[in-house]
Protein backbone atom coordinates (compact mmCIF):
# COMPACT_ATOMS: atom_id res chain seq x y z
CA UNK A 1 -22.87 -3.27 -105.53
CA UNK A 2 -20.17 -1.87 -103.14
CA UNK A 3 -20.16 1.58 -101.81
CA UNK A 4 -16.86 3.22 -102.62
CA UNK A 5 -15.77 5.23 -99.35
CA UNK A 6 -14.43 8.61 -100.04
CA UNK A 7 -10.72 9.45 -98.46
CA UNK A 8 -11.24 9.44 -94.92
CA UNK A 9 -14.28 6.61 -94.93
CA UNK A 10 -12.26 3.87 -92.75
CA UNK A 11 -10.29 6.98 -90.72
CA UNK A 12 -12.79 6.74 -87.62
CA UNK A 13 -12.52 2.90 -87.21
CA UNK A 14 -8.65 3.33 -87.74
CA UNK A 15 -8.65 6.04 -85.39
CA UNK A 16 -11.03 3.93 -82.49
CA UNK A 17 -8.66 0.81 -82.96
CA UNK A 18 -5.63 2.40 -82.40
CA UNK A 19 -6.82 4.52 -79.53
CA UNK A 20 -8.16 0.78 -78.23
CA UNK A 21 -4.68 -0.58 -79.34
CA UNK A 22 -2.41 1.72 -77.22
CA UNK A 23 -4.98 1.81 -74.07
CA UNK A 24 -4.68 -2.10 -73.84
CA UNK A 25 -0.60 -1.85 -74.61
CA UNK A 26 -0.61 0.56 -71.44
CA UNK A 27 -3.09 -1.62 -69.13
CA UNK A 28 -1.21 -4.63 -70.41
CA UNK A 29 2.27 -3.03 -69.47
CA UNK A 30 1.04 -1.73 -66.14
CA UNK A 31 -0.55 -5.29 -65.38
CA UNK A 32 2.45 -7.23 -65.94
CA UNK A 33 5.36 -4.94 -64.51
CA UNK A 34 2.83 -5.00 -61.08
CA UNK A 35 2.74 -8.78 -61.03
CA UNK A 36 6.04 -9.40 -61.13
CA UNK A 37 7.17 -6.31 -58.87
CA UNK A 38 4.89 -7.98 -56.32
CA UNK A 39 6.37 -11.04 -57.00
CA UNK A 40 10.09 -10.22 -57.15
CA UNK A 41 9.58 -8.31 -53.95
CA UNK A 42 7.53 -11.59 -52.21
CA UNK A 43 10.15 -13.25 -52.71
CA UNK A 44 12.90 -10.39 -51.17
CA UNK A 45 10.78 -9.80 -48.20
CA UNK A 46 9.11 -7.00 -49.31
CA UNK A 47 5.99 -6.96 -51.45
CA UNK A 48 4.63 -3.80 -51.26
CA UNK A 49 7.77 -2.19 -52.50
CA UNK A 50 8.21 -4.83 -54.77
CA UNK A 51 4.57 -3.72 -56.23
CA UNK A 52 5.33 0.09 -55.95
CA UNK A 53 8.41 -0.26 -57.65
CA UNK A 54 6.61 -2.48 -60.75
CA UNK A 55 4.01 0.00 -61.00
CA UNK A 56 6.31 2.36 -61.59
CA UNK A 57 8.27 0.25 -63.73
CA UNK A 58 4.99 -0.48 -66.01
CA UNK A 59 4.04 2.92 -66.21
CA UNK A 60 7.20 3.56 -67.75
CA UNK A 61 6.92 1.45 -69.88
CA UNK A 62 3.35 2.18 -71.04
CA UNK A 63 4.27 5.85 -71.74
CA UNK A 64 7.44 4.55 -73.81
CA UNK A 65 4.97 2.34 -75.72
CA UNK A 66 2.28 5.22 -76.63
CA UNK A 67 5.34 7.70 -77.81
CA UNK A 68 6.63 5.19 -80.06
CA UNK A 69 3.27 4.82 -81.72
CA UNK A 70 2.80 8.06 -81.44
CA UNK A 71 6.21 8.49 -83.17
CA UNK A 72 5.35 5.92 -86.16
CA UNK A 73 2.04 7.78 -86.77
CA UNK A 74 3.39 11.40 -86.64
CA UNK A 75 6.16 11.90 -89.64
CA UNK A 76 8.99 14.56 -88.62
CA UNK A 77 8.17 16.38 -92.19
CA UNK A 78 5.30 14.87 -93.60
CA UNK A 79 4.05 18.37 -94.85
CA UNK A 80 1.11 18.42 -92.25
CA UNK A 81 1.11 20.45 -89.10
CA UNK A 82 0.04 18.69 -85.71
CA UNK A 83 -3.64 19.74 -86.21
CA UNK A 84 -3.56 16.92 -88.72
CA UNK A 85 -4.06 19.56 -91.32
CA UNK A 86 -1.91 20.50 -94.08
CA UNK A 87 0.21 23.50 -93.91
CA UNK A 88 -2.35 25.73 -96.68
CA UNK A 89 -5.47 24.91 -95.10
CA UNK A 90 -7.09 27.86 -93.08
CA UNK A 91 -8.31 27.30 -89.72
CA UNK A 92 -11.90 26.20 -89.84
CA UNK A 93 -11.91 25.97 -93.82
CA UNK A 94 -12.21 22.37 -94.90
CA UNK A 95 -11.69 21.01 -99.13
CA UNK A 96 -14.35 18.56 -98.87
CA UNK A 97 -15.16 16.56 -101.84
CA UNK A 98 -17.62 14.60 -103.18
């Protein structure tokens, strides 16, 4: 037989893979805007500023990336605060059931 999971049973492994998920859209990001700052400046004449400035370029990026995600996963007025908790529960008092 299966084992029915309770409310939360998959949040930890959701949680894990989308911590995993934005880490590699950052290294990604940061990885590709470097390589081709280095290589756009290379080819000016320049590749250490060419580097610098994709760095710079892919860390921009990367934060953009992780505050839209973060944006998709956070409703504006979902009815929870940003604990994660809704607006009635006391701190350190948990409803668990089951």
């Amino acid at each position: 037989m299966q084992e029915k999971r309770g409310k939360d049973g998959g949040e930890p492994l959701r949680q894990y893979a989308l911590a995993l998920s934005l880490g590699m859209n950052f290294a990604v990001g940061m990885a590709v805007f470097a390589a081709l700052g280095w290589y756009l400046g290379r080819k000016a004449g320049a590749p250490r500023t060419g580097l610098l400035g994709g760095m710079l370029a892919g860390l921009l990026y990367g934060a953009y990336e992780v505050w839209r995600a973060i944006r998709q996963i956070e409703p504006s007025g979902g009815g929870q605060s940003r604990s994660g908790r809704a607006p009635s529960e006391k701190h350190g008092q948990h409803s668990d059931t089951g």
